[in-house]
Protein backbone atom coordinates (compact mmCIF):
# COMPACT_ATOMS: atom_id res chain seq x y z
CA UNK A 1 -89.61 -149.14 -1.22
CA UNK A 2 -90.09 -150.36 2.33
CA UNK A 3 -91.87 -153.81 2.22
CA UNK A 4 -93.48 -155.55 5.23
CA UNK A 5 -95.46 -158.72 6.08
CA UNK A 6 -98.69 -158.64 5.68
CA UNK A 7 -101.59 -160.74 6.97
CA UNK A 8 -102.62 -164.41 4.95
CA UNK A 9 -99.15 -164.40 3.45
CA UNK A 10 -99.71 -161.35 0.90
CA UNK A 11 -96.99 -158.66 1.28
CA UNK A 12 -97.69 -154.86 2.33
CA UNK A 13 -95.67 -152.61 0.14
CA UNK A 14 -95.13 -148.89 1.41
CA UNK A 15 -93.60 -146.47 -1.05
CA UNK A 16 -90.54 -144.08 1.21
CA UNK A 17 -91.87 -141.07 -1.07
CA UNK A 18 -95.68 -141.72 0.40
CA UNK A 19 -94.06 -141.88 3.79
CA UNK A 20 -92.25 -138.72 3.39
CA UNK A 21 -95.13 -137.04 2.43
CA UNK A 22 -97.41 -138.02 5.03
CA UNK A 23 -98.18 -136.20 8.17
CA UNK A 24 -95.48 -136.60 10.87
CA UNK A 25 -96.32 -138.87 13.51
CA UNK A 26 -96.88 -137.60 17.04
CA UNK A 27 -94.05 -136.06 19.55
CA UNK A 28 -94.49 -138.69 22.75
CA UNK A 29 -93.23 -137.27 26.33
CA UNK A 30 -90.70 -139.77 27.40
CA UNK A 31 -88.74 -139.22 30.82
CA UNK A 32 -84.98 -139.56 30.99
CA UNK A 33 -85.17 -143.38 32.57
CA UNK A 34 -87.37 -144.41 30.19
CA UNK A 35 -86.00 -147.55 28.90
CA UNK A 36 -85.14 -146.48 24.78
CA UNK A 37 -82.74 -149.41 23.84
CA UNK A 38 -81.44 -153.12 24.35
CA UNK A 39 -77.77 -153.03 22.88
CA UNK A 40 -76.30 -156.33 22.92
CA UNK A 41 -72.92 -156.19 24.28
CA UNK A 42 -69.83 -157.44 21.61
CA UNK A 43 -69.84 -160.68 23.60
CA UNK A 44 -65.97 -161.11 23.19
CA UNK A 45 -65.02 -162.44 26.38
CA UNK A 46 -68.59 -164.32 27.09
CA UNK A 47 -72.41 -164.63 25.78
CA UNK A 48 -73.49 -161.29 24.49
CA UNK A 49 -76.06 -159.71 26.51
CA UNK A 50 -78.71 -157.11 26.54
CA UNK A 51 -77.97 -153.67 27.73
CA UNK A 52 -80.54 -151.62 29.06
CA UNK A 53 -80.00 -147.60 27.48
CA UNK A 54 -82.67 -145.40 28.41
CA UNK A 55 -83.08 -142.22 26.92
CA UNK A 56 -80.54 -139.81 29.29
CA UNK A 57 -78.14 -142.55 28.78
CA UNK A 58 -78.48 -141.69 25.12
CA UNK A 59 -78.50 -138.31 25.17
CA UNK A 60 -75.96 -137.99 27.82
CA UNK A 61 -73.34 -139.47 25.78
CA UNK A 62 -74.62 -138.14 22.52
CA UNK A 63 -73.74 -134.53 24.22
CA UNK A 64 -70.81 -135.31 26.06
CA UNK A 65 -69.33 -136.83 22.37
CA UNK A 66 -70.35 -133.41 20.81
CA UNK A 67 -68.54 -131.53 23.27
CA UNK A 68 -65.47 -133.13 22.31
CA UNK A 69 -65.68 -130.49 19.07
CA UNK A 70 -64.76 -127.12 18.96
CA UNK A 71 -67.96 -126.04 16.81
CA UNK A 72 -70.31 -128.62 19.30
CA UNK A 73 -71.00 -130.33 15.97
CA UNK A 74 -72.44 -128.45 12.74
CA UNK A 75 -75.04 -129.08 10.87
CA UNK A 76 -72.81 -129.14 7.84
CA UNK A 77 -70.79 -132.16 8.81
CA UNK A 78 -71.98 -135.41 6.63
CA UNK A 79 -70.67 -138.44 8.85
CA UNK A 80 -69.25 -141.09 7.06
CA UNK A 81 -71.37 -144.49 8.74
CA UNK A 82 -70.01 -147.96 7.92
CA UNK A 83 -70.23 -149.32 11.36
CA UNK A 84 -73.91 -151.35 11.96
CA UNK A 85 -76.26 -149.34 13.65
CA UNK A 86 -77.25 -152.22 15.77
CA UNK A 87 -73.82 -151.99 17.69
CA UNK A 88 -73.46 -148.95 19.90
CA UNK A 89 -70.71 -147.12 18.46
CA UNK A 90 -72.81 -146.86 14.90
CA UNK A 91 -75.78 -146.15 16.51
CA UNK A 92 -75.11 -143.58 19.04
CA UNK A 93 -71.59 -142.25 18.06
CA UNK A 94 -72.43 -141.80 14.52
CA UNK A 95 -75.69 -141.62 14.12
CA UNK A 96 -77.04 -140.60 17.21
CA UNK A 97 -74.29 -137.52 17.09
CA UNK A 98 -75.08 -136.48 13.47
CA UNK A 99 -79.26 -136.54 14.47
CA UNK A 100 -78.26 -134.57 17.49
CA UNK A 101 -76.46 -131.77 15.29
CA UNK A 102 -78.74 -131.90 12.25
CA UNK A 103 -75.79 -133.29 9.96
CA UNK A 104 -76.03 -135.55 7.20
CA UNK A 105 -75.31 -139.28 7.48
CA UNK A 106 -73.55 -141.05 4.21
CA UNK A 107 -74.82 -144.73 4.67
CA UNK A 108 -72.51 -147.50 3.34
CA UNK A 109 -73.37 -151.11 3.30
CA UNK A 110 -69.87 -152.41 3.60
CA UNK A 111 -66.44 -151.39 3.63
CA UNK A 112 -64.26 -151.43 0.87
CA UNK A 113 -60.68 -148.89 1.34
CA UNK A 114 -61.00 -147.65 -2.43
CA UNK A 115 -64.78 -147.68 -2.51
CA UNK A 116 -64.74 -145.66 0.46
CA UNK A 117 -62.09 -143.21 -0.56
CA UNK A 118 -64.20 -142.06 -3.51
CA UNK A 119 -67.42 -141.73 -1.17
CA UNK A 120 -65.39 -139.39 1.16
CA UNK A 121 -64.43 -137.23 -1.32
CA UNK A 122 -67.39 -137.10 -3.50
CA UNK A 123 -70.04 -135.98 -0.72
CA UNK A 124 -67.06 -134.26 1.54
CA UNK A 125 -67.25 -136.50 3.87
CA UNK A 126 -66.34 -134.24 7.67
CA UNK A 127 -66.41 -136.99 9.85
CA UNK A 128 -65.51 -140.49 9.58
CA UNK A 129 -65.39 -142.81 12.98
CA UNK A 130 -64.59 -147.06 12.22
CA UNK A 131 -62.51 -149.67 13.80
CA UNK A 132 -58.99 -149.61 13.51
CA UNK A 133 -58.79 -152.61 10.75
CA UNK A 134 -60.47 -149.57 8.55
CA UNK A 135 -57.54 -147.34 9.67
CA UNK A 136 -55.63 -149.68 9.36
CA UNK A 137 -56.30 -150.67 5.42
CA UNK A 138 -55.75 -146.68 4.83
CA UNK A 139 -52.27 -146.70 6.60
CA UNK A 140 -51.38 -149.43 4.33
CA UNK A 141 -52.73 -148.45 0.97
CA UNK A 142 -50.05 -147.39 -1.85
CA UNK A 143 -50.69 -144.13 -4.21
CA UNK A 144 -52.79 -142.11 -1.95
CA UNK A 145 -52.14 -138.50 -1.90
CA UNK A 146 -51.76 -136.72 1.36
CA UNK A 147 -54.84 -134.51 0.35
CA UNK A 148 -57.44 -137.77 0.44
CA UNK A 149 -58.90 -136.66 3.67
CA UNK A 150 -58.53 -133.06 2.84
CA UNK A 151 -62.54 -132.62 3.59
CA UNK A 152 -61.81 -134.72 7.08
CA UNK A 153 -62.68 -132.70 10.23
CA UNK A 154 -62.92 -135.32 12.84
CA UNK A 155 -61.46 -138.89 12.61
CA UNK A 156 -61.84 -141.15 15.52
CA UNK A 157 -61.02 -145.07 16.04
CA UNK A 158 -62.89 -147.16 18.50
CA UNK A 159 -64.36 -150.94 19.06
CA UNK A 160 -60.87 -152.07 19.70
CA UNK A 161 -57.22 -150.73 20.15
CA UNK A 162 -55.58 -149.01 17.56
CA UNK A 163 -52.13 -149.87 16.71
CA UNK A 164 -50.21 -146.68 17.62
CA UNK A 165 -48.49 -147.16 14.28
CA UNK A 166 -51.16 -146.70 12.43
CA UNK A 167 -52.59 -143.45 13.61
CA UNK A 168 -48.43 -142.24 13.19
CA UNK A 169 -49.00 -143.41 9.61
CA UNK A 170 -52.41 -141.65 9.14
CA UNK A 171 -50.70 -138.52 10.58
CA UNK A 172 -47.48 -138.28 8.74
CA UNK A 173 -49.21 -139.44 5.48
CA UNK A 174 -52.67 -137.04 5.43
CA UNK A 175 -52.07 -135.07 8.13
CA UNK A 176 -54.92 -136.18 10.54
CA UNK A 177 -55.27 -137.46 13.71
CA UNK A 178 -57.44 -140.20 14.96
CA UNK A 179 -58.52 -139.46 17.91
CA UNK A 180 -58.51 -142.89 19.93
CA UNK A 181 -60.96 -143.34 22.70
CA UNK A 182 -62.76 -145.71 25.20
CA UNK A 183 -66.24 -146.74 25.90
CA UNK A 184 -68.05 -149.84 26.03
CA UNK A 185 -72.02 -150.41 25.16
CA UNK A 186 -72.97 -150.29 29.15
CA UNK A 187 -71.41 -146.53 28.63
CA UNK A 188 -73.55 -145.57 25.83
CA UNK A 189 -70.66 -146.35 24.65
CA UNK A 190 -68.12 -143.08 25.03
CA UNK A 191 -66.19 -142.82 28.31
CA UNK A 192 -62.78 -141.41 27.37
CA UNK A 193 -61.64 -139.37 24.15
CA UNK A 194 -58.44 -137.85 22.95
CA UNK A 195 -60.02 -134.74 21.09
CA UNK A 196 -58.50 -131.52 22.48
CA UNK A 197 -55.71 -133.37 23.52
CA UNK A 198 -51.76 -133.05 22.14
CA UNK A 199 -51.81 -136.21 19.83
CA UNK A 200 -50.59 -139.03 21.76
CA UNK A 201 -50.61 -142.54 19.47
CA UNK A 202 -51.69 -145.61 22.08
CA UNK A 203 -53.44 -143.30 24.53
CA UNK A 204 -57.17 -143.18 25.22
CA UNK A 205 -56.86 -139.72 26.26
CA UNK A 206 -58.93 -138.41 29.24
CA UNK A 207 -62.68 -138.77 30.92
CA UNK A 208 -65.53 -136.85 28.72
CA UNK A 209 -67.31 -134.14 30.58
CA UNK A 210 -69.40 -135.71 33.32
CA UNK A 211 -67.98 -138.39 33.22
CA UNK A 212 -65.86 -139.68 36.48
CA UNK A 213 -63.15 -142.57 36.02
CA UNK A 214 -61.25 -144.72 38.92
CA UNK A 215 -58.18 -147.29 38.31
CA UNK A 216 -58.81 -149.71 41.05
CA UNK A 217 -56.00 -152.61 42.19
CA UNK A 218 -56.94 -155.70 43.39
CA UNK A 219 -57.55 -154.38 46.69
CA UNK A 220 -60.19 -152.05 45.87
CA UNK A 221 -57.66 -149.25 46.21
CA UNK A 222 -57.06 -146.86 43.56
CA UNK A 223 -54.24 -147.95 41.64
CA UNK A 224 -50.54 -145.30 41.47
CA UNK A 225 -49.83 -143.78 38.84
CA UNK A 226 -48.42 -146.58 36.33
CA UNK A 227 -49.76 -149.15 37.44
CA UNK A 228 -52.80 -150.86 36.65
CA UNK A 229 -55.90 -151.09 38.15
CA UNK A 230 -59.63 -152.03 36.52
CA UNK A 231 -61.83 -148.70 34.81
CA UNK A 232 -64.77 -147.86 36.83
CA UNK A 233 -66.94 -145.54 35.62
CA UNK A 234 -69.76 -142.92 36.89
CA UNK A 235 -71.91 -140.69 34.97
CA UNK A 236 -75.38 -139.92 33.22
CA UNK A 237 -74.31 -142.02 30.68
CA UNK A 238 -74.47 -145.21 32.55
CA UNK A 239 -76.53 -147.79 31.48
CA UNK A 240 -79.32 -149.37 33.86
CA UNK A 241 -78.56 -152.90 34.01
CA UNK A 242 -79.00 -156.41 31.70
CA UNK A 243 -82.48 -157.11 30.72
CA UNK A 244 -84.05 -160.13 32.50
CA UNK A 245 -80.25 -160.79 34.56
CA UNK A 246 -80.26 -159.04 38.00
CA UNK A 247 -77.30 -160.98 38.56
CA UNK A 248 -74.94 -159.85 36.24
CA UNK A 249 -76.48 -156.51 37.13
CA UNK A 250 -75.13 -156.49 40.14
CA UNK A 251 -71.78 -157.58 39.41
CA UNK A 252 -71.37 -154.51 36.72
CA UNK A 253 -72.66 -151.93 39.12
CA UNK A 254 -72.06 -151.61 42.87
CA UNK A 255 -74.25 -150.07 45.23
CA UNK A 256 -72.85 -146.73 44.57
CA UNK A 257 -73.10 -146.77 41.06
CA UNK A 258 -69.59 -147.22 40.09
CA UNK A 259 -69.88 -148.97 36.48
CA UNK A 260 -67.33 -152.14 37.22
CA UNK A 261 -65.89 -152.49 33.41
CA UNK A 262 -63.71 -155.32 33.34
CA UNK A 263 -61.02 -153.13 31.41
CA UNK A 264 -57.68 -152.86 32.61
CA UNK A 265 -55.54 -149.68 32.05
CA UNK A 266 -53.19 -147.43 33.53
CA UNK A 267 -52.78 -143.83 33.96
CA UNK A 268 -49.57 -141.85 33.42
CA UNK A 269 -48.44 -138.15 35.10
CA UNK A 270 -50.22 -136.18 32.52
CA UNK A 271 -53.55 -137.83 33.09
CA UNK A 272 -53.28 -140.06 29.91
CA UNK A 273 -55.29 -143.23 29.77
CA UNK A 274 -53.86 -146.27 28.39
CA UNK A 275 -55.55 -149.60 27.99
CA UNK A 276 -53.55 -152.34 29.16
CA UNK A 277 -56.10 -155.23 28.66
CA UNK A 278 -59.63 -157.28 30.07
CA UNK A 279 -59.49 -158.52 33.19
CA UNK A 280 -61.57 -161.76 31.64
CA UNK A 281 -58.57 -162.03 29.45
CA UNK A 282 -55.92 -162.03 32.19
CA UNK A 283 -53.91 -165.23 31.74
CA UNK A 284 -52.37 -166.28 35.15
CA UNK A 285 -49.45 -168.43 34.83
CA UNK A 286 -47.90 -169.62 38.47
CA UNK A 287 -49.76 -166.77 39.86
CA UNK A 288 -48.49 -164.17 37.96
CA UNK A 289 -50.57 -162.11 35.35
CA UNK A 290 -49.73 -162.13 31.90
CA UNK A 291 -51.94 -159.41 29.90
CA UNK A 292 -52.60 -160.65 26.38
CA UNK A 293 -51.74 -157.43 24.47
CA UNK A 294 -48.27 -157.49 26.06
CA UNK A 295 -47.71 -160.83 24.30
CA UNK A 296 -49.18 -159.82 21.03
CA UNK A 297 -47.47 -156.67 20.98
CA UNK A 298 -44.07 -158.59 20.78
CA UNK A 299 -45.51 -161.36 18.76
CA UNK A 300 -46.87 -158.84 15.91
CA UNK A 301 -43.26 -156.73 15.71
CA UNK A 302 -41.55 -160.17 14.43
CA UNK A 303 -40.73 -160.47 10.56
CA UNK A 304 -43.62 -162.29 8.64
CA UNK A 305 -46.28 -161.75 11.37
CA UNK A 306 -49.96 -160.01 10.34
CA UNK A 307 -52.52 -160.64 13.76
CA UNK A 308 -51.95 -162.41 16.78
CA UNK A 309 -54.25 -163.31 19.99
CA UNK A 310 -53.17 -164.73 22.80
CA UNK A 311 -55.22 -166.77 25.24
CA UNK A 312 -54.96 -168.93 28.24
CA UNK A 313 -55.75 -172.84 28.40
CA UNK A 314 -55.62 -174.43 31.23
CA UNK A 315 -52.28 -176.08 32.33
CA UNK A 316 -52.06 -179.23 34.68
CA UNK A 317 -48.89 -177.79 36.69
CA UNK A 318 -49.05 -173.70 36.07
CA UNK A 319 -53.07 -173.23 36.17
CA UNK A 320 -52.82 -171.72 32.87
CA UNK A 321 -50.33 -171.42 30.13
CA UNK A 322 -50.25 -168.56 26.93
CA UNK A 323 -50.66 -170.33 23.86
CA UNK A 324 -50.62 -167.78 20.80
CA UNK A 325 -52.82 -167.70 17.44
CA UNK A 326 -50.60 -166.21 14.76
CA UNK A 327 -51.54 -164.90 11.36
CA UNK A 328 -48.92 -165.48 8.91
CA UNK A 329 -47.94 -162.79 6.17
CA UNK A 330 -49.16 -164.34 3.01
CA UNK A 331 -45.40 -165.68 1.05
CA UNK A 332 -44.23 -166.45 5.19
CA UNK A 333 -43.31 -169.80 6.38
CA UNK A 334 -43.02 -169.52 10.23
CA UNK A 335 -42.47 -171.98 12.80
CA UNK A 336 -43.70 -172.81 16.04
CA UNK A 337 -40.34 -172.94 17.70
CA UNK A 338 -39.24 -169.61 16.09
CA UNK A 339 -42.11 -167.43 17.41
CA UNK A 340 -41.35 -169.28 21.07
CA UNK A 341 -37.76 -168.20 20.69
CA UNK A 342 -38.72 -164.72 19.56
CA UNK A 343 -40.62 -164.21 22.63
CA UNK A 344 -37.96 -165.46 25.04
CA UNK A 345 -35.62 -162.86 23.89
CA UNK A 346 -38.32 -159.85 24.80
CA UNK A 347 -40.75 -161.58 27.64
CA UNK A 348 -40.07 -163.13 30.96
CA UNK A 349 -40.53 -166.82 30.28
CA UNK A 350 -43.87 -167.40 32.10
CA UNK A 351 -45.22 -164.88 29.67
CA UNK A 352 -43.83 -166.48 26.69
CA UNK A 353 -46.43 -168.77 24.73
CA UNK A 354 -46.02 -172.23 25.00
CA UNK A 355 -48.06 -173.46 22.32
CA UNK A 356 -48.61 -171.46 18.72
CA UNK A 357 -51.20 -172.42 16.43
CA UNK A 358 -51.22 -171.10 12.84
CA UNK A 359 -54.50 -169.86 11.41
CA UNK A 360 -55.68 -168.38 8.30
CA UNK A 361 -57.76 -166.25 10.30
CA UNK A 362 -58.89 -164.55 13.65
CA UNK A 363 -62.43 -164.96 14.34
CA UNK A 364 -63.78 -161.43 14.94
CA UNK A 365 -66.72 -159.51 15.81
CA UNK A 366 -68.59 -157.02 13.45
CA UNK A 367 -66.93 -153.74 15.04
CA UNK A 368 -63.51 -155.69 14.81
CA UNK A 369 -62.82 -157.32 18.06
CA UNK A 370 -61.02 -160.24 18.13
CA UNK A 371 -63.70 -162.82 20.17
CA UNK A 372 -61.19 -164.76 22.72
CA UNK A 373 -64.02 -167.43 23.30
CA UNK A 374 -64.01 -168.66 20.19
CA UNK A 375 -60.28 -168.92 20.04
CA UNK A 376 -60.31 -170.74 23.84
């Protein structure tokens, strides 16, 4: 049953079965700008705020994501949708796709690896999309056979960078590949996908169709090959602005369009996109930039580690310094001093941390981004 609020506190109940049966409500004309959504953004780096999706935003992406398949999407698949539908990625990648191609969609309330597993294989499950903690907890689980995913057509990983390990694990363990793209909820969310492309664990892979992508330096050039340089991004699937903050508006798209992301990756010969990290998250020691995931990436291969995040705090002689937040492995005793050390022997020494707190915890979004501001 679907219940509601009614008027002079008494409660309006509406039976799903009367609602199925009634007439269908009318088709309204809408034009492509029409405004269709606010999507708040994940808010990692700042305040969250409302982006403005219209319609050809939507659908834009919604296409360009089924292109990705060989088939264009079939109305056969049954999409496997843990991720909340009020965050782009479950509403437009999931969802929206599996509308789009007249496919089922399995809803789950939450995710549990087991649990899951069993829901998979019981409805044949064609397409499953989640963060890469849900990968992740698959990589890591013991017994499995390699046929689990045997019903699996399309897996894909996205909300937040997925350890390259991991989708080697997946691979060589059930014989699928994650395919690991980019987007972000002022893209609709889908700007770069590795579908179609030889498996590559820690790429990105390439621009959707209709989609254009620049690397650009700090100069406003666009950045060699190698080197990094901030995403810009221009297509149909472009979002119109923030609701009610011209301001930021104007300082995500220029004059031209361009959609200025804040992401920082590089590009290598083959056209490969890799992330490197947010320019909000760019710690800048002595002048010189220090990308977080560099630092975690070294922090997480040490012996007893399970999630890092590095930040910057502000330091009364460099401008900023890296201090580290460091999971332990549960039966580990680390130090402070140790984890220092351990950086020193991979990292130039500005980029080492100089501080290391020990938590039982990151703090982290619902589509499994670790949120920075809370840590700073």
């Amino acid at each position: 049953m679907i219940h509601s609020e009614g008027h002079a506190g008494d409660d309006a109940v509406v039976l799903l079965d009367d609602l199925l049966g009634s007439e269908p409500a009318p088709l309204v004309d809408r034009e492509a700008d029409d405004l269709a959504v606010l999507m708040f953004t994940s808010g990692t780096a700042g305040s969250p705020k409302a982006a403005m999706l219209s319609h050809g935003n939507l659908l834009a992406n919604i296409d360009q994501t089924l292109g990705l398949r060989p088939d264009g999407g079939s109305p056969d698949d049954v999409a496997f949708a843990v991720l909340p539908m009020f965050h782009i990625f479950g509403l437009n990648v999931v969802l929206g796709t599996a509308l789009r191609a007249g496919a089922t969609v399995l809803l789950v309330e939450r995710f549990d690896p087991m649990s899951a597993i069993e829901a998979i294989q019981k409805h044949g499950v064609s397409v499953v999309a989640g963060a890469p903690s849900m990968w992740a907890a698959w990589a890591s689980m013991p017994g499995l056979p390699g046929d689990t995913f045997a019903s699996v057509v399309a897996a894909t990983s996205g909300a937040a960078r997925l350890d390259p390990s991991v989708a080697e694990a997946i691979k060589a363990r059930f014989d699928l590949e994650i395919g690991e793209g980019y987007g972000l909820t002022e893209a609709s969310p889908v700007v770069t996908a590795s579908f179609g492309l030889p498996f590559r664990p820690g790429s990105v892979g390439a621009p959707v169709d209709g989609v254009e992508v620049r690397l650009v330096d700090l100069d406003g050039d666009d950045a060699l090959v190698g080197d990094p340089g901030e995403i810009w991004v221009h297509g149909p699937n472009v979002f119109q602005g923030y609701w009610n903050d011209a301001e930021a508006t104007r300082n995500a798209i220029d004059d031209d369009g361009w959609l200025h992301t804040g992401d920082i990756a590089l590009v290598d010969d083959d056209g490969f996109l890799f992330l490197v990290d947010r320019a909000k998250d760019l710690v800048i020691v002595s002048g010189f930039n220090v990308f977080p995931a560099e630092v975690e990436e070294v922090v997480l291969s040490m012996d007893g580690v399970r999630e890092c995040a590095i930040v910057g705090v502000p330091h009364p002689h460099t401008g900023e310094a890296v201090k580290a937040f460091v999971v332990a492995e549960p039966g580990w005793s680390l130090e402070e001093d140790a984890v220092i050390e351990y950086c020193a022997l991979h990292l130039a020494r500005y980029k080492c941390p100089q501080k290391v707190n020990f938590v039982d915890e990151l703090p982290i979004n619902l589509s499994g981004k670790v949120l920075r501001r809370a840590l700073r």
